[in-house]
C-alpha atoms as a PDB file:
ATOM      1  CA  UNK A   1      48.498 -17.389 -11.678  1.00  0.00           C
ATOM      2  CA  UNK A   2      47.141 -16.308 -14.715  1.00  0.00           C
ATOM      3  CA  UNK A   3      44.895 -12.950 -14.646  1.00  0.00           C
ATOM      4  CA  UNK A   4      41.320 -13.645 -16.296  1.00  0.00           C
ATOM      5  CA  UNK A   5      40.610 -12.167 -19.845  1.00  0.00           C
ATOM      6  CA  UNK A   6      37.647 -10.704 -20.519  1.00  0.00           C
ATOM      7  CA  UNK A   7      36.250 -13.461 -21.970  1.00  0.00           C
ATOM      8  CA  UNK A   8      37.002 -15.898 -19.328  1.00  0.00           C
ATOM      9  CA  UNK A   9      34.881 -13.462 -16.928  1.00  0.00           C
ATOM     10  CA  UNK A  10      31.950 -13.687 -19.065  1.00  0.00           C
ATOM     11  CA  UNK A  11      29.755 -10.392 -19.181  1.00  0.00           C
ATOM     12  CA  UNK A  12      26.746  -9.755 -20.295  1.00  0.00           C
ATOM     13  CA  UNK A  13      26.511  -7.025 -22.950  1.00  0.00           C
ATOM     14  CA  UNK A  14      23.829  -4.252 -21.677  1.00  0.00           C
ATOM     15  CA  UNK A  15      20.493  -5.782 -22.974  1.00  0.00           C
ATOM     16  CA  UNK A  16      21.263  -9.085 -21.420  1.00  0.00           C
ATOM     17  CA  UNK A  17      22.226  -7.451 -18.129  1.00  0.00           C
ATOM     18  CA  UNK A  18      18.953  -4.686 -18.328  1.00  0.00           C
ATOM     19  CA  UNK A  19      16.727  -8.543 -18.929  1.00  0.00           C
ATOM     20  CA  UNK A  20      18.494 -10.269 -15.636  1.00  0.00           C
ATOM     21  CA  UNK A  21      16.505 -10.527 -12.977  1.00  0.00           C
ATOM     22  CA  UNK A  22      17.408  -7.784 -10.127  1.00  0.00           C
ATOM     23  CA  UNK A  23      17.711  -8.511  -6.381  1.00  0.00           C
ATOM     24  CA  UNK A  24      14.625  -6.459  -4.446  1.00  0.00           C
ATOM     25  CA  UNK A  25      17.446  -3.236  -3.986  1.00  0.00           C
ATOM     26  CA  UNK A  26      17.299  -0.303  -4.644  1.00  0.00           C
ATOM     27  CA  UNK A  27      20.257   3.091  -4.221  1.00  0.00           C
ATOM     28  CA  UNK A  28      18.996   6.591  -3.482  1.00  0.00           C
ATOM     29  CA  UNK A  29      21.000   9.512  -3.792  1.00  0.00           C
ATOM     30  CA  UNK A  30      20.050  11.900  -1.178  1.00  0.00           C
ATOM     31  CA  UNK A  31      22.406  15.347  -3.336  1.00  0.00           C
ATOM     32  CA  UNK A  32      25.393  13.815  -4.082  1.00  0.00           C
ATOM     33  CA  UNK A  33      27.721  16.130  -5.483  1.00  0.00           C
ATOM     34  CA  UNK A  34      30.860  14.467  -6.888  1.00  0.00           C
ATOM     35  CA  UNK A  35      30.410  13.200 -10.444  1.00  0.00           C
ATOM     36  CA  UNK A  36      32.740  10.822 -10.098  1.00  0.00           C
ATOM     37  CA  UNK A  37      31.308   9.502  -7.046  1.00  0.00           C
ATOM     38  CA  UNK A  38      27.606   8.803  -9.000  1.00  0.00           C
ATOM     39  CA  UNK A  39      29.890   7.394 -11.572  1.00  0.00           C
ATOM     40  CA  UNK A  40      31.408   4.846  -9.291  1.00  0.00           C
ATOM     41  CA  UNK A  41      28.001   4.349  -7.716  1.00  0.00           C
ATOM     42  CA  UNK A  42      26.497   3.288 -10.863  1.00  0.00           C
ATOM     43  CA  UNK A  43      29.609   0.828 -11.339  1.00  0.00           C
ATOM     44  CA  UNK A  44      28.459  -0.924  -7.925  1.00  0.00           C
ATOM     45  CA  UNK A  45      25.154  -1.110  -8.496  1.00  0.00           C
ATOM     46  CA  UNK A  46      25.525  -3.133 -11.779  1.00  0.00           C
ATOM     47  CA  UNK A  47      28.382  -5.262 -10.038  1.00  0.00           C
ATOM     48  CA  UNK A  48      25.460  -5.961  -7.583  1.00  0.00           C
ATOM     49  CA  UNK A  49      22.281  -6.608  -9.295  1.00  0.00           C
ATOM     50  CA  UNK A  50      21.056  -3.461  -7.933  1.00  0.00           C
ATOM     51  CA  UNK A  51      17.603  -3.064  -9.536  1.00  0.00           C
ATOM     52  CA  UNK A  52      17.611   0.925 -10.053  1.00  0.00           C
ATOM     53  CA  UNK A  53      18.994   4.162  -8.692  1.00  0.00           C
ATOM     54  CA  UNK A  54      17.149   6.875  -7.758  1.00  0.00           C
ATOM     55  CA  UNK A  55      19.155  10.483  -8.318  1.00  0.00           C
ATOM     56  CA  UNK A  56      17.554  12.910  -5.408  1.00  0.00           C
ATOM     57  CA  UNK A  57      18.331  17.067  -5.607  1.00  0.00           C
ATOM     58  CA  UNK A  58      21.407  18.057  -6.658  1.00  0.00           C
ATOM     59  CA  UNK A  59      22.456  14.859  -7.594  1.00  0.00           C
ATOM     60  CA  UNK A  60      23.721  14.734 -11.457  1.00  0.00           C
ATOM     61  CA  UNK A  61      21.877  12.468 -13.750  1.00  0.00           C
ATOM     62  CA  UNK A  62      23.642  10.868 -17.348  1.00  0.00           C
ATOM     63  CA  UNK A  63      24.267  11.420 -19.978  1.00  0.00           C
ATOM     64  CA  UNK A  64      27.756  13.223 -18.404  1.00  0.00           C
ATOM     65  CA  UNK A  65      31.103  12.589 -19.962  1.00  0.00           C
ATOM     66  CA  UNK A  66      32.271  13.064 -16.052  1.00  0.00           C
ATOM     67  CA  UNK A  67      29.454  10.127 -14.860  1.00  0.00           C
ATOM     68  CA  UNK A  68      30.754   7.857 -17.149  1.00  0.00           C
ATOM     69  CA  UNK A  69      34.542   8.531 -16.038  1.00  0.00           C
ATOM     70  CA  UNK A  70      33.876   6.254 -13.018  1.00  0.00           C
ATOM     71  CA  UNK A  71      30.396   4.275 -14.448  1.00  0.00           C
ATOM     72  CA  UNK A  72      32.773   3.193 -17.398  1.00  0.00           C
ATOM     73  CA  UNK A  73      29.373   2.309 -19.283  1.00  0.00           C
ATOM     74  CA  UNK A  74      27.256   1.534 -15.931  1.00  0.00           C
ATOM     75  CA  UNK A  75      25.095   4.564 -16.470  1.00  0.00           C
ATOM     76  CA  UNK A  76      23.538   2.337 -19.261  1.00  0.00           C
ATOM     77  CA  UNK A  77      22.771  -0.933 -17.660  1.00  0.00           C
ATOM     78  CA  UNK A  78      21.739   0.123 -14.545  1.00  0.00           C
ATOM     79  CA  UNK A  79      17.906   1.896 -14.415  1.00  0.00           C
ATOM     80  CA  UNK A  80      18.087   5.341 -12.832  1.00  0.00           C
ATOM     81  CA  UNK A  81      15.064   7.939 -12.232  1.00  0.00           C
ATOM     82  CA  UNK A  82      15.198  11.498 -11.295  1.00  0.00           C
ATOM     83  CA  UNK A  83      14.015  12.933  -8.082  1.00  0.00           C
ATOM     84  CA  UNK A  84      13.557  17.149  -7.137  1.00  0.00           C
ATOM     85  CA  UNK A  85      13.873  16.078  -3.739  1.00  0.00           C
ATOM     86  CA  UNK A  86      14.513  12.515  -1.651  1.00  0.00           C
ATOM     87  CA  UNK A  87      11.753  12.670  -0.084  1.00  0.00           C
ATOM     88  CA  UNK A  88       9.585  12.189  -2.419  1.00  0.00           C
ATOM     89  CA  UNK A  89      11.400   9.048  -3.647  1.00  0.00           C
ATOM     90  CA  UNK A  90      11.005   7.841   0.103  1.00  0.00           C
ATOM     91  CA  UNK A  91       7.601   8.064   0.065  1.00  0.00           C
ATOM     92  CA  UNK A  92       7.587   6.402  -3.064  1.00  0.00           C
ATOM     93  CA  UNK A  93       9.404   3.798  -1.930  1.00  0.00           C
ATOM     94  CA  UNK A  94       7.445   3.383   0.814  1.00  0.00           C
ATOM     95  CA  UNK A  95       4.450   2.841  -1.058  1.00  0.00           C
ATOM     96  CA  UNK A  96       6.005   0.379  -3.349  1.00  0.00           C
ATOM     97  CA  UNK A  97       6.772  -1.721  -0.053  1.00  0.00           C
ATOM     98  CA  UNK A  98      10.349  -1.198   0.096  1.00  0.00           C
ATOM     99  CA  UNK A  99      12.366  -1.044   3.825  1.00  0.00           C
ATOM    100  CA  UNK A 100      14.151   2.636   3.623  1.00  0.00           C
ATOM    101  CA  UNK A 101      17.674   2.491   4.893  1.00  0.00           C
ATOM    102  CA  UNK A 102      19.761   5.580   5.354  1.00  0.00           C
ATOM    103  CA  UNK A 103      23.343   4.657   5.753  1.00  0.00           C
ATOM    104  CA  UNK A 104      23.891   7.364   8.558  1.00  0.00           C
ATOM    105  CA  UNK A 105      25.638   7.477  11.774  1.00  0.00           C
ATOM    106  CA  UNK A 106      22.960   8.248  14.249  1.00  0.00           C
ATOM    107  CA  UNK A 107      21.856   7.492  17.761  1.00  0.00           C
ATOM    108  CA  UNK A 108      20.344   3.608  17.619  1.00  0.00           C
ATOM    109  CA  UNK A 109      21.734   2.997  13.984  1.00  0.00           C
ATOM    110  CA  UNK A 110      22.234  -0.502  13.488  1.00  0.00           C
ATOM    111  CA  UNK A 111      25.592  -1.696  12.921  1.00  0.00           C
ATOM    112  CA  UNK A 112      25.582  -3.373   9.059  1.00  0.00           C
ATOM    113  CA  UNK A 113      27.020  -6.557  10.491  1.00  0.00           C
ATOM    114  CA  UNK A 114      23.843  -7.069  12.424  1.00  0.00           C
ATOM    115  CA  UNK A 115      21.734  -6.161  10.201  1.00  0.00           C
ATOM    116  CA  UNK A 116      19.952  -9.294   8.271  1.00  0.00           C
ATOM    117  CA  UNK A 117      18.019  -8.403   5.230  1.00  0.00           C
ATOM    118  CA  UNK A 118      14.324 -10.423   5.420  1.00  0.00           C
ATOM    119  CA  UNK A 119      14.426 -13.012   2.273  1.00  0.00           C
ATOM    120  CA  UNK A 120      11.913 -11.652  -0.258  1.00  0.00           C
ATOM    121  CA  UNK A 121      11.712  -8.214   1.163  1.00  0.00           C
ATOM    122  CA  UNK A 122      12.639  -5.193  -0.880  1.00  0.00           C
ATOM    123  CA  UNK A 123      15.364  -2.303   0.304  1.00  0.00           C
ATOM    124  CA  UNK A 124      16.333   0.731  -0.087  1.00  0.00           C
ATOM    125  CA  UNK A 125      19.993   2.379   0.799  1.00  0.00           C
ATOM    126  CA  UNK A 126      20.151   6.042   0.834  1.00  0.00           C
ATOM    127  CA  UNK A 127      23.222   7.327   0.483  1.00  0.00           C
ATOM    128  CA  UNK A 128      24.103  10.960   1.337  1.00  0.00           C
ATOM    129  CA  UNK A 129      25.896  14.163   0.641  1.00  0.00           C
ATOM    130  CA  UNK A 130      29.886  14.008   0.622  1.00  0.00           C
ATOM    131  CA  UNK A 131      29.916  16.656   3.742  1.00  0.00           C
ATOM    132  CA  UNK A 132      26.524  16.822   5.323  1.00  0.00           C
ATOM    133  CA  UNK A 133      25.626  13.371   4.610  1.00  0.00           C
ATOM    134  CA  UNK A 134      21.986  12.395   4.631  1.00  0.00           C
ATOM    135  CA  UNK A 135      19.706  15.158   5.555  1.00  0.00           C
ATOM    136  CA  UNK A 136      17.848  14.693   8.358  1.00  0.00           C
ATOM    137  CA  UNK A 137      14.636  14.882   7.312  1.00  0.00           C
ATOM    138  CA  UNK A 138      15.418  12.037   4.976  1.00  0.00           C
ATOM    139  CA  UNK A 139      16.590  10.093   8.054  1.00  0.00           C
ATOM    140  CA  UNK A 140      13.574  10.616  10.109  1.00  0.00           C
ATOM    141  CA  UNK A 141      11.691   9.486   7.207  1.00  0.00           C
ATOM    142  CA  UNK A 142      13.471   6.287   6.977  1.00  0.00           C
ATOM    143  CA  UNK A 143      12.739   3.259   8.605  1.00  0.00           C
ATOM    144  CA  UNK A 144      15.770   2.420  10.226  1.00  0.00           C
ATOM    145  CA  UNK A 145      19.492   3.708  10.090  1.00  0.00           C
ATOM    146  CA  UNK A 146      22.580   1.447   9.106  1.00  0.00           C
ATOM    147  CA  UNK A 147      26.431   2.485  10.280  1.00  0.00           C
ATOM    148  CA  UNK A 148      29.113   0.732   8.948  1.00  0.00           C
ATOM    149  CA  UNK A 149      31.490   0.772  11.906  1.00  0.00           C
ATOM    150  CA  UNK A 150      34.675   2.421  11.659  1.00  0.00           C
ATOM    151  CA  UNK A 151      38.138   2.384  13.943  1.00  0.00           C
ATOM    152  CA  UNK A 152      40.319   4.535  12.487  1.00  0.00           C
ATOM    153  CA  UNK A 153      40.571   8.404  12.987  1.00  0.00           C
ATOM    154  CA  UNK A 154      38.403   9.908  10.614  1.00  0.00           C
ATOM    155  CA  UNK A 155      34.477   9.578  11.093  1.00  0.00           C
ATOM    156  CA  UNK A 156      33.608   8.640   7.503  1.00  0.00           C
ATOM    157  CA  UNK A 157      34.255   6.771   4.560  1.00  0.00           C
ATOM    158  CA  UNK A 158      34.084   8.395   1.103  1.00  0.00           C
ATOM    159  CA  UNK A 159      30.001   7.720  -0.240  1.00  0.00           C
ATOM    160  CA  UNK A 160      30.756   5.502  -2.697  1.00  0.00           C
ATOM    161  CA  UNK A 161      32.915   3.833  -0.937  1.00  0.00           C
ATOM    162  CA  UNK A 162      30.067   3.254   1.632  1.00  0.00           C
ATOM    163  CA  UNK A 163      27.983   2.749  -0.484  1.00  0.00           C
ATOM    164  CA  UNK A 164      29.508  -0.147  -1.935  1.00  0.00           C
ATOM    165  CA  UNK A 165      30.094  -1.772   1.619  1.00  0.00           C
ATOM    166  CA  UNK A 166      26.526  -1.829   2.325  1.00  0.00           C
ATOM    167  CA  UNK A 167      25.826  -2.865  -1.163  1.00  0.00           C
ATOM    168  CA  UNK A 168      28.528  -5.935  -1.126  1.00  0.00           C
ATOM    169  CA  UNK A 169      26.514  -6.744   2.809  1.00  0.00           C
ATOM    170  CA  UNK A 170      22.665  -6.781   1.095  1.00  0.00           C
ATOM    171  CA  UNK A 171      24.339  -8.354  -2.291  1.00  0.00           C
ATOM    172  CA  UNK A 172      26.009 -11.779   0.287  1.00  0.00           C
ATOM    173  CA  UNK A 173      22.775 -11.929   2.206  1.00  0.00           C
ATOM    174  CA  UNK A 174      20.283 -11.709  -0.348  1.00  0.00           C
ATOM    175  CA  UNK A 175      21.954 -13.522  -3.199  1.00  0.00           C
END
């Protein structure tokens, strides 16, 4: 087999991508600390038709020569705002209509391979801090809680790593 050249994968440059239409999705970073996991974030969500991400707390916002170590040029396609503090993009969220989702291991989450996105809905996956995850404040303001389930010996996946399993799950069902 013969490995696909750039060309034969056909890309968009960055203004065609930023005029595609978006699936209803949307990524919020509840204080992500690793550059170079916002970087690969930002690579997902443009592999995904994620419409915009939404950088909460401590989470680092581009320009950053780190960022784009793992974005590779994401950090300019996909849209990206700036929150002080994830709850306020939750309640903004909220009042643009979006289901919040905080990928968290909680009592009653719903296992991702259960969960069915509703066609013409809009979501929201919150993704959270490397160690603490997503705080819990953020989780009792969400409107349901996604696990991705695991059977190996360590309790977690890396975030962006998650985050791009739940983002590959909404990406299949809503596409």
């Amino acid at each position: 087999m013969e490995k696909k050249t750039i060309w034969d994968l056909g890309r968009d440059t960055v203004e065609q991508y930023r005029a595609r239409p978006k699936l209803p999705l949307v990524v919020v970073l509840d204080n992500i600390r690793s550059l170079n996991n916002i970087g690969a974030i930002f690579r997902t969500c443009d592999a995904f038709l994620v419409e915009r991400i939404m950088l909460c707390g401590i989470t680092a916002v581009p320009p950053s020569p780190e960022i784009h170590k793992t974005a590779l040029g994401a950090e300019n396609s996909v849209e990206w705002e700036y929150y002080e503090d994830t709850l306020s993009a939750v309640k903004r969220l909220k009042e643009m209509g979006y289901t919040v989702c905080a990928l968290e291991q909680v009592k009653g989450s719903v296992d991702l391979r259960k969960f069915t996105p509703e066609a013409g809905k809009g979501y929201a996956i919150i993704a959270g801090h490397e160690v603490n995850g997503v705080d819990p404040q953020v989780v009792n303001a969400s409107d349901i809680c996604i696990e991705i389930p695991q059977y190996g010996t360590k309790h977690s996946l890396n975030v962006s790593v998650s985050t791009a399993v739940a983002l590959w799950h909404f990406f299949s069902q809503m596409m």
